[in-house]
C-alpha atoms as a PDB file:
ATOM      1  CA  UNK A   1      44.244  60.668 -14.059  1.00  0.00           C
ATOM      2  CA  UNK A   2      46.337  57.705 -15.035  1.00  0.00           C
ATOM      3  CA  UNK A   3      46.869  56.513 -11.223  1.00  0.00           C
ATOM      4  CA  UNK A   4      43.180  56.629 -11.430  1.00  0.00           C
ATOM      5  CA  UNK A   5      42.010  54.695 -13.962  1.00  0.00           C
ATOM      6  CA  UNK A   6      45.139  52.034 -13.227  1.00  0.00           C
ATOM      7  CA  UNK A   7      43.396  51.556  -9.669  1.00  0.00           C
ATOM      8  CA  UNK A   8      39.741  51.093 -11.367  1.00  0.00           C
ATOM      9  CA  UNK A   9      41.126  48.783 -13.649  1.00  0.00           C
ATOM     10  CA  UNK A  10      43.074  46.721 -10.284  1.00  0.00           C
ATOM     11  CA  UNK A  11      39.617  47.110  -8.085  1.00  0.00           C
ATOM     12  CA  UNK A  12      37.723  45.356 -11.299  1.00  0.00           C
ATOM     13  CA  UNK A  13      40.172  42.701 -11.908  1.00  0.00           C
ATOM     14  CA  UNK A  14      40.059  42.010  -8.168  1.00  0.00           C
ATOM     15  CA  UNK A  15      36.291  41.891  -8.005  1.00  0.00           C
ATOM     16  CA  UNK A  16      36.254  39.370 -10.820  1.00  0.00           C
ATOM     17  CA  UNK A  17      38.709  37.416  -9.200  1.00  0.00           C
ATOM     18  CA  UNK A  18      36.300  36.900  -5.937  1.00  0.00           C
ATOM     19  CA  UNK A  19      33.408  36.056  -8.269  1.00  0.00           C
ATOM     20  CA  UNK A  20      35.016  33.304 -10.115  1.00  0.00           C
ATOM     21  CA  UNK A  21      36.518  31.642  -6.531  1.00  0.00           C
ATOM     22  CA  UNK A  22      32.984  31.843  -5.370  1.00  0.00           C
ATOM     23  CA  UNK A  23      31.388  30.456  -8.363  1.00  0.00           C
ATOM     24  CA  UNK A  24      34.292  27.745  -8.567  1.00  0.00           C
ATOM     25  CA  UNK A  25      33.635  26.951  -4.699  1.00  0.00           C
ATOM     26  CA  UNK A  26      29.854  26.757  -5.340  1.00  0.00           C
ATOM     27  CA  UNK A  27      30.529  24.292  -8.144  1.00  0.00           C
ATOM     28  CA  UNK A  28      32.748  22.245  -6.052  1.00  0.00           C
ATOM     29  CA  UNK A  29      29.946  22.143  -3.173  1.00  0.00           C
ATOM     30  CA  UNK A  30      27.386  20.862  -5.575  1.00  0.00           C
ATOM     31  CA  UNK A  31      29.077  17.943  -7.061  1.00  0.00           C
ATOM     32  CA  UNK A  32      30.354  16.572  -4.004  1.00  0.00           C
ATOM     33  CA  UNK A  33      27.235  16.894  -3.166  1.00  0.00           C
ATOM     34  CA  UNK A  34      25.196  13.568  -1.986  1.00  0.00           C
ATOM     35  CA  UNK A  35      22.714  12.745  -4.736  1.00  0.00           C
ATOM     36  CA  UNK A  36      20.086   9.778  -4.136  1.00  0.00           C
ATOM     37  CA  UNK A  37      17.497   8.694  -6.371  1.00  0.00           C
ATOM     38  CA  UNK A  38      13.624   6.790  -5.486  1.00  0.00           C
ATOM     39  CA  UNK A  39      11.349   5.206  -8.084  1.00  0.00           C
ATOM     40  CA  UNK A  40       8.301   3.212  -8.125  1.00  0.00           C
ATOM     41  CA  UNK A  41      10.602   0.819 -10.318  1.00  0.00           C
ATOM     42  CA  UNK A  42      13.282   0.975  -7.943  1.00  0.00           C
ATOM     43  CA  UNK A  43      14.979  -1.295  -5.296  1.00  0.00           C
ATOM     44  CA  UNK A  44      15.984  -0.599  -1.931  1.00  0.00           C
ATOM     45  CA  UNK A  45      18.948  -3.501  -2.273  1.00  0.00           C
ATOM     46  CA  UNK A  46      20.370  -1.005  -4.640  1.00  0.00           C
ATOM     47  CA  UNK A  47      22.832   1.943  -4.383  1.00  0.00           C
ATOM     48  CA  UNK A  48      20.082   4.433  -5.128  1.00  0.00           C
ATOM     49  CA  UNK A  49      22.709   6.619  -6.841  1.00  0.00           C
ATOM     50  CA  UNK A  50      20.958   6.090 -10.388  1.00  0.00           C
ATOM     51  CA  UNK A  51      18.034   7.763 -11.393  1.00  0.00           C
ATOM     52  CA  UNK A  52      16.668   4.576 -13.314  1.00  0.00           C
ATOM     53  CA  UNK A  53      17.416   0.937 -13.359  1.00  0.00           C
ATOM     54  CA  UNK A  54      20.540  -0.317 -15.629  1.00  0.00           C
ATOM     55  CA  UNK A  55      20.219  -1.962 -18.532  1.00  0.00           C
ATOM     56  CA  UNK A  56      21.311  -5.669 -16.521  1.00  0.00           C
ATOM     57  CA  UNK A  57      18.926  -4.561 -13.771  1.00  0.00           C
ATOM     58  CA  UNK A  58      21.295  -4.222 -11.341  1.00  0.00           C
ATOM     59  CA  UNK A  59      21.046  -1.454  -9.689  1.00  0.00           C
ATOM     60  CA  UNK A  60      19.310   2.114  -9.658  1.00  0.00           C
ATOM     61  CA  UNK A  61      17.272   3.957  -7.735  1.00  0.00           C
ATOM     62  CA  UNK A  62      15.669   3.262  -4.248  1.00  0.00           C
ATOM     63  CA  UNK A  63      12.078   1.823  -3.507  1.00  0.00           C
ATOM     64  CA  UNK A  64      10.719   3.901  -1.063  1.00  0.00           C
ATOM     65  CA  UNK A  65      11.125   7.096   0.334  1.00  0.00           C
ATOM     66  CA  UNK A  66      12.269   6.453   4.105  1.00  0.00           C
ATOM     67  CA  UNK A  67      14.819   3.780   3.188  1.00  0.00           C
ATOM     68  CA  UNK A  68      16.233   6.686   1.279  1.00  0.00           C
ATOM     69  CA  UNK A  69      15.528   9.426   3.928  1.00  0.00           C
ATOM     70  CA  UNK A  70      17.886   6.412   6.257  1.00  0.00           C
ATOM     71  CA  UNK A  71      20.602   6.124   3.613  1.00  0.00           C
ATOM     72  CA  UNK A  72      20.885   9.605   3.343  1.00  0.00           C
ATOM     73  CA  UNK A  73      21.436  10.147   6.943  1.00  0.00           C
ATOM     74  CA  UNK A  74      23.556   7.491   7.180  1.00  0.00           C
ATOM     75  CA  UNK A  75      25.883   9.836   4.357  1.00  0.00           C
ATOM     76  CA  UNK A  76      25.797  12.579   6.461  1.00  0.00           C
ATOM     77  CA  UNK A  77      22.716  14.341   4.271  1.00  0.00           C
ATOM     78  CA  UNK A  78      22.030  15.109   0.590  1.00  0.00           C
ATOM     79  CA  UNK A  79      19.358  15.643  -1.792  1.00  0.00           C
ATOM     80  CA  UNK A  80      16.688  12.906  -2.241  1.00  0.00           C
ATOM     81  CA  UNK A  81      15.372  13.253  -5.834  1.00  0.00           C
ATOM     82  CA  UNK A  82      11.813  11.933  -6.349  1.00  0.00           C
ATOM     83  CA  UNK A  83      10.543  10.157  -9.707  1.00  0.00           C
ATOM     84  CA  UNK A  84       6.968  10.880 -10.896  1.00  0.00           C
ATOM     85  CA  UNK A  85       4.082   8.476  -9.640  1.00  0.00           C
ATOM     86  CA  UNK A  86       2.681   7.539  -7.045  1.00  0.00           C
ATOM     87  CA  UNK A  87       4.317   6.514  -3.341  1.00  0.00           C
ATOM     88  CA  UNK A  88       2.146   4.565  -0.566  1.00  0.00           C
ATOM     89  CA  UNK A  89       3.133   4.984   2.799  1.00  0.00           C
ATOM     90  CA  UNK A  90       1.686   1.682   5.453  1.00  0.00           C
ATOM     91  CA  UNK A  91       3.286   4.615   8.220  1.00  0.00           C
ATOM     92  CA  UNK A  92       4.029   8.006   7.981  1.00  0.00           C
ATOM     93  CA  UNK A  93       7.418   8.951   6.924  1.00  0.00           C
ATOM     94  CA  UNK A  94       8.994  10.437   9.989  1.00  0.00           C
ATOM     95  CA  UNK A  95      11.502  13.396   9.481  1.00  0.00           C
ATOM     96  CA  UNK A  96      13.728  13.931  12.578  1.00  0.00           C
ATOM     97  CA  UNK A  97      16.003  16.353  13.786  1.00  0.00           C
ATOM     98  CA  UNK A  98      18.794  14.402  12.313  1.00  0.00           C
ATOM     99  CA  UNK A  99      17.639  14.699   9.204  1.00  0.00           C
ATOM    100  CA  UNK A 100      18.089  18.414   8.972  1.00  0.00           C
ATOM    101  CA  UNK A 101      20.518  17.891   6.227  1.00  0.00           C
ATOM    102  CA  UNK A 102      18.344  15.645   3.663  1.00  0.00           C
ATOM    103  CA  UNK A 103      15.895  17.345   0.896  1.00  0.00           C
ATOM    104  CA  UNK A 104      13.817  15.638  -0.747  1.00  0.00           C
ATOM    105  CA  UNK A 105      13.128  17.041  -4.444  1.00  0.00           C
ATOM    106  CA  UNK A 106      11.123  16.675  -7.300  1.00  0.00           C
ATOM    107  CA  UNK A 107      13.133  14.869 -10.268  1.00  0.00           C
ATOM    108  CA  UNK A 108      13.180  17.636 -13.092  1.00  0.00           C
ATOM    109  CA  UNK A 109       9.943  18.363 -14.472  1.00  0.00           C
ATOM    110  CA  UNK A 110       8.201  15.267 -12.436  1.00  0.00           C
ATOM    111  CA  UNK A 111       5.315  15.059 -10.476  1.00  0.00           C
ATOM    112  CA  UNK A 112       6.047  12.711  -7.503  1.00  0.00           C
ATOM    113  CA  UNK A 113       2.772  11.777  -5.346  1.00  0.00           C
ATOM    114  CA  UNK A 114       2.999  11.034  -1.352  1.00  0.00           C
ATOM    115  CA  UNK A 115      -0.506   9.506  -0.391  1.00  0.00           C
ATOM    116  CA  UNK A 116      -1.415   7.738   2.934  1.00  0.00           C
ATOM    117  CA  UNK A 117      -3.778   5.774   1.118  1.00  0.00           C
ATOM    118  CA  UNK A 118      -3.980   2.279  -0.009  1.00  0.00           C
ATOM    119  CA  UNK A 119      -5.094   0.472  -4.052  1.00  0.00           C
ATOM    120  CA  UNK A 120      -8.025  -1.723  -3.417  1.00  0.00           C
ATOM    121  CA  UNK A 121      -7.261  -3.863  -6.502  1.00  0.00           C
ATOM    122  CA  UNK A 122     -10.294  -7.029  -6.927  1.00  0.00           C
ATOM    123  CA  UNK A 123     -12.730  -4.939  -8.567  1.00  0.00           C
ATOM    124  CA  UNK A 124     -16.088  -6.744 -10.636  1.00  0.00           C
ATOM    125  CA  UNK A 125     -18.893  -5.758 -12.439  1.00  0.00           C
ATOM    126  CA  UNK A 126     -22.143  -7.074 -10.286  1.00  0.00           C
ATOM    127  CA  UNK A 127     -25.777  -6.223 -10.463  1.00  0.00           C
ATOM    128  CA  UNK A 128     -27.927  -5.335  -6.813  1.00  0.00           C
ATOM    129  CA  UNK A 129     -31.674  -4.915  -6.315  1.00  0.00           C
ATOM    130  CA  UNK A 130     -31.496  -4.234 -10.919  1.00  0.00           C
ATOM    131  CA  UNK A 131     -28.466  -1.630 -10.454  1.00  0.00           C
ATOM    132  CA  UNK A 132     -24.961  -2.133 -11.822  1.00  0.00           C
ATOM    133  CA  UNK A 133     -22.107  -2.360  -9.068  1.00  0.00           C
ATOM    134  CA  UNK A 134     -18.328  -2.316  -9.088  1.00  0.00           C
ATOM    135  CA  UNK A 135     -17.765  -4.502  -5.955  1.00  0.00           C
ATOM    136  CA  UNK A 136     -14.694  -6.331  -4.432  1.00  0.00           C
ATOM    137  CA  UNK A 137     -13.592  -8.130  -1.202  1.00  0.00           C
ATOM    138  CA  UNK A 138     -11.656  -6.482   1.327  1.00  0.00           C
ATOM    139  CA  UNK A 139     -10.583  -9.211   4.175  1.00  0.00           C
ATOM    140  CA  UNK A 140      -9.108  -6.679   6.621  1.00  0.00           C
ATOM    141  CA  UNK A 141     -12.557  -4.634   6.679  1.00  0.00           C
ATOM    142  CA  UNK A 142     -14.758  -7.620   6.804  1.00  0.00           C
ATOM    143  CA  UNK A 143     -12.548  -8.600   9.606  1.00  0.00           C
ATOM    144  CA  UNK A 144     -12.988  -4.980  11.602  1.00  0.00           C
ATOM    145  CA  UNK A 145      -9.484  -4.956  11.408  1.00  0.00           C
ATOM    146  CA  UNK A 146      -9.268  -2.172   9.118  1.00  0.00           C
ATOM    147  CA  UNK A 147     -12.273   0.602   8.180  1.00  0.00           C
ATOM    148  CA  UNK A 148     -11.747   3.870   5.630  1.00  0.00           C
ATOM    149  CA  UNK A 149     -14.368   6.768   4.934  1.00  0.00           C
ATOM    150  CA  UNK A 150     -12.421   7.714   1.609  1.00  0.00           C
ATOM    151  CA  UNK A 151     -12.567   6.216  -1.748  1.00  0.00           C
ATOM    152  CA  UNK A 152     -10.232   7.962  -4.521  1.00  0.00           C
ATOM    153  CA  UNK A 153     -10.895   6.948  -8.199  1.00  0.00           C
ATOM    154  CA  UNK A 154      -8.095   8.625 -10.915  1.00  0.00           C
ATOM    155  CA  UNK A 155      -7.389  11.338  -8.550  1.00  0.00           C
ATOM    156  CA  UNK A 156     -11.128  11.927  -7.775  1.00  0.00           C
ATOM    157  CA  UNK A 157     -12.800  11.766  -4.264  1.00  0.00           C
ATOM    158  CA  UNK A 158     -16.071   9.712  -4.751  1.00  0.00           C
ATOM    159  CA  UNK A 159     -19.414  10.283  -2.679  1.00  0.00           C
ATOM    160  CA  UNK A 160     -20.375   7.843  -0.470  1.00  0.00           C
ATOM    161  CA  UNK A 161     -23.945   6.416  -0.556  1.00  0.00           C
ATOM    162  CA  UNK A 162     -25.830   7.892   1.832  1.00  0.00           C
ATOM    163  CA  UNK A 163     -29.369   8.678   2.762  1.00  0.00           C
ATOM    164  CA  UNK A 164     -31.232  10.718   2.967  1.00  0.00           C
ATOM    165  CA  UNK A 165     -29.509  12.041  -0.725  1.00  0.00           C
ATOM    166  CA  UNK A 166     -30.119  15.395   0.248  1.00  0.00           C
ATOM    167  CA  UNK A 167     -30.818  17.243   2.907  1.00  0.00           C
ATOM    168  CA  UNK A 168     -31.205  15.552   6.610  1.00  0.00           C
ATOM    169  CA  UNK A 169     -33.036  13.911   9.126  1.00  0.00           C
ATOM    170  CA  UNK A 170     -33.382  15.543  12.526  1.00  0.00           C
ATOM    171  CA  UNK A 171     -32.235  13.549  15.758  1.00  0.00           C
ATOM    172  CA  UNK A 172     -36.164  12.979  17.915  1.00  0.00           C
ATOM    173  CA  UNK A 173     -34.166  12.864  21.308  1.00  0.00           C
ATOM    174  CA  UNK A 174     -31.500  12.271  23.519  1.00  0.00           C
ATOM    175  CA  UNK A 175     -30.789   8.929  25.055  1.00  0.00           C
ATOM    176  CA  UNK A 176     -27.427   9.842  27.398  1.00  0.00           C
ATOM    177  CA  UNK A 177     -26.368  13.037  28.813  1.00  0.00           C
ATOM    178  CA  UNK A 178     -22.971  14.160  28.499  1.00  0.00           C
ATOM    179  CA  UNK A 179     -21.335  16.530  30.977  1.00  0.00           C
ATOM    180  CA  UNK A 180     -19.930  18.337  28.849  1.00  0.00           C
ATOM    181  CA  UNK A 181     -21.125  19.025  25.145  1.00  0.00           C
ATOM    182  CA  UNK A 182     -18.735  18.430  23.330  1.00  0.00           C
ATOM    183  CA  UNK A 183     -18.069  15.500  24.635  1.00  0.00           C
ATOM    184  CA  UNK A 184     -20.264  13.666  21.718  1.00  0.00           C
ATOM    185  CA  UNK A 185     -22.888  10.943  21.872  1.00  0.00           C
ATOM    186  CA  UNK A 186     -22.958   6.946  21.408  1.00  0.00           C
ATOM    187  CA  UNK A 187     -26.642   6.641  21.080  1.00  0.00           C
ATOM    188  CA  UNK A 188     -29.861   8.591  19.971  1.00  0.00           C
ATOM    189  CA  UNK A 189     -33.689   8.497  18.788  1.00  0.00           C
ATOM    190  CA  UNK A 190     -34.866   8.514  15.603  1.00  0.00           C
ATOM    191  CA  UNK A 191     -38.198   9.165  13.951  1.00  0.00           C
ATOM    192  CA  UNK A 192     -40.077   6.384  12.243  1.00  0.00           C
ATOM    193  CA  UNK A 193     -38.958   5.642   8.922  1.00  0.00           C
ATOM    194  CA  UNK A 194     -36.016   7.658   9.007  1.00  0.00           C
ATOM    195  CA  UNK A 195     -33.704   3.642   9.312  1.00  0.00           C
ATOM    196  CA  UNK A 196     -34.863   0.940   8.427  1.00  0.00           C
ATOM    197  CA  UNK A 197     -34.293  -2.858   8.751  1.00  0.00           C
ATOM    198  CA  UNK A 198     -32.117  -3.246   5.590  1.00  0.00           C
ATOM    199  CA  UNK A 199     -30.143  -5.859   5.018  1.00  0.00           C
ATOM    200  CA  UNK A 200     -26.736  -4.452   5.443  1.00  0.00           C
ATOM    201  CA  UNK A 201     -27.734  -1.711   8.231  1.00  0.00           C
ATOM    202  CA  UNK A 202     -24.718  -2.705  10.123  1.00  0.00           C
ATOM    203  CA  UNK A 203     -22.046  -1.743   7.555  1.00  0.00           C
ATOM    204  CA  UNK A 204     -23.666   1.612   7.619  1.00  0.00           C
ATOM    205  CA  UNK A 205     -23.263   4.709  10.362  1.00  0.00           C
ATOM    206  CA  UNK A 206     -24.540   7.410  11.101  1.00  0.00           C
ATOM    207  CA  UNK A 207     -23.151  10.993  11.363  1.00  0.00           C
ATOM    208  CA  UNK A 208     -24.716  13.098  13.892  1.00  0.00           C
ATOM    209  CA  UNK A 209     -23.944  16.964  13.853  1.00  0.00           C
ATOM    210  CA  UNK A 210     -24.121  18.998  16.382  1.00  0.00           C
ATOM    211  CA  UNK A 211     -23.057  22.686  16.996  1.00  0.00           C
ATOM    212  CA  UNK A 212     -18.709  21.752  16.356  1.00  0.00           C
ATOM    213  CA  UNK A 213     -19.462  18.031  17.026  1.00  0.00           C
ATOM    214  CA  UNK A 214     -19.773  15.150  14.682  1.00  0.00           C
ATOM    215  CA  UNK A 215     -20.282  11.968  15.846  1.00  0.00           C
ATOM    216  CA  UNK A 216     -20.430   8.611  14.107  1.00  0.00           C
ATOM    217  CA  UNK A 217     -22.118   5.932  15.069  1.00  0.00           C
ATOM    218  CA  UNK A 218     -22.225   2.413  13.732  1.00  0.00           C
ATOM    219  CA  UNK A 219     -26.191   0.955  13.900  1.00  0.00           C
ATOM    220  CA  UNK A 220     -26.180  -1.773  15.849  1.00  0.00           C
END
């Protein structure tokens, strides 16, 4: 009975042996671990290896999300730990197969934000036709060199102006013939009344749908 409870007694010691070398080896593993930091009050000249700016504003953490994603690589991988706010991409933020060893994290209890989008900043109060506006100036789109269906306000999608307000118009006929149909249409008929010469008809288009098919169509 003796031998027995001797050998229990080895078997447990042994077992607790194993769980502190794995717990010490998972300790090890996490701080050598790679640790970068991005901020919207970051820098990318900086190391990236401090979670917020110093007090000499010096260094901290990184600007934007794929200088980090490079850096990272560069260390042979890590974790990427996100601040809270907002990050605008210009181009989407490419993850490749060498990246396999990068994650990119939520700092804490932070909400980071990835958008695609872009701040149209240039806002003022107007009035048009007796109704009160929030216009601005957007050089790109008056140039055609840019053109968004979106428009986000505090998180919110907001509805376009359209017309009719509710409901639809119906398309009087057919101009072209397409092959095939889904191929779409550039050009249709339209009842009387349903456009009319305004002023700005050319900033407008209009969104035909058919069966799985929309198509939009500047007026020209």
């Amino acid at each position: 009975m003796k031998n027995r409870v001797e050998r229990y007694i080895a078997m447990i010691r042994k077992a607790i042996l194993i769980l502190l070398l794995i717990t010490m080896l998972e300790v090890s593993v996490m701080s050598s671990e790679t640790t970068f930091y991005v901020a919207n009050d970051g820098n990318n000249s900086w190391s990236g290896k401090l979670p917020s700016p110093n007090q000499n504003k010096t260094d901290g953490p990184f600007a934007s999300l794929s200088h980090a994603k490079d850096i990272a690589c560069q260390a042979g991988g890590g974790t990427i730990y996100v601040r809270g706010g907002t990050y605008f991409l210009n181009e989407p933020l490419k993850i490749n197969p060498e990246d396999s060893g990068i994650t990119f994290s939520a700092y804490k209890d932070e909400k980071p934000i990835i958008s695609g989008g872009r701040v149209i900043k240039g806002w003022k109060e107007t009035e048009i036709d007796g109704k009160k506006l929030w216009v601005t100036e957007i050089p790109e789109v008056k140039d055609g060199k840019w053109f968004f269906r979106e428009l986000w306000i505090n998180g919110e999608r907001r509805i376009r102006a359209r017309h009719p307000n509710k409901g639809y118009f119906k398309v009087a006929g057919v101009i072209e013939k397409t092959e095939q149909w889904h191929q779409g249409q550039t050009s249709f008929q339209f009842n009387d009344g349903d456009i009319k010469a305004w002023k700005s008809y050319e900033d407008a288009e209009v969104v035909v749908m058919c069966r799985w098919v929309d198509s939009h169509l500047p007026i020209k």
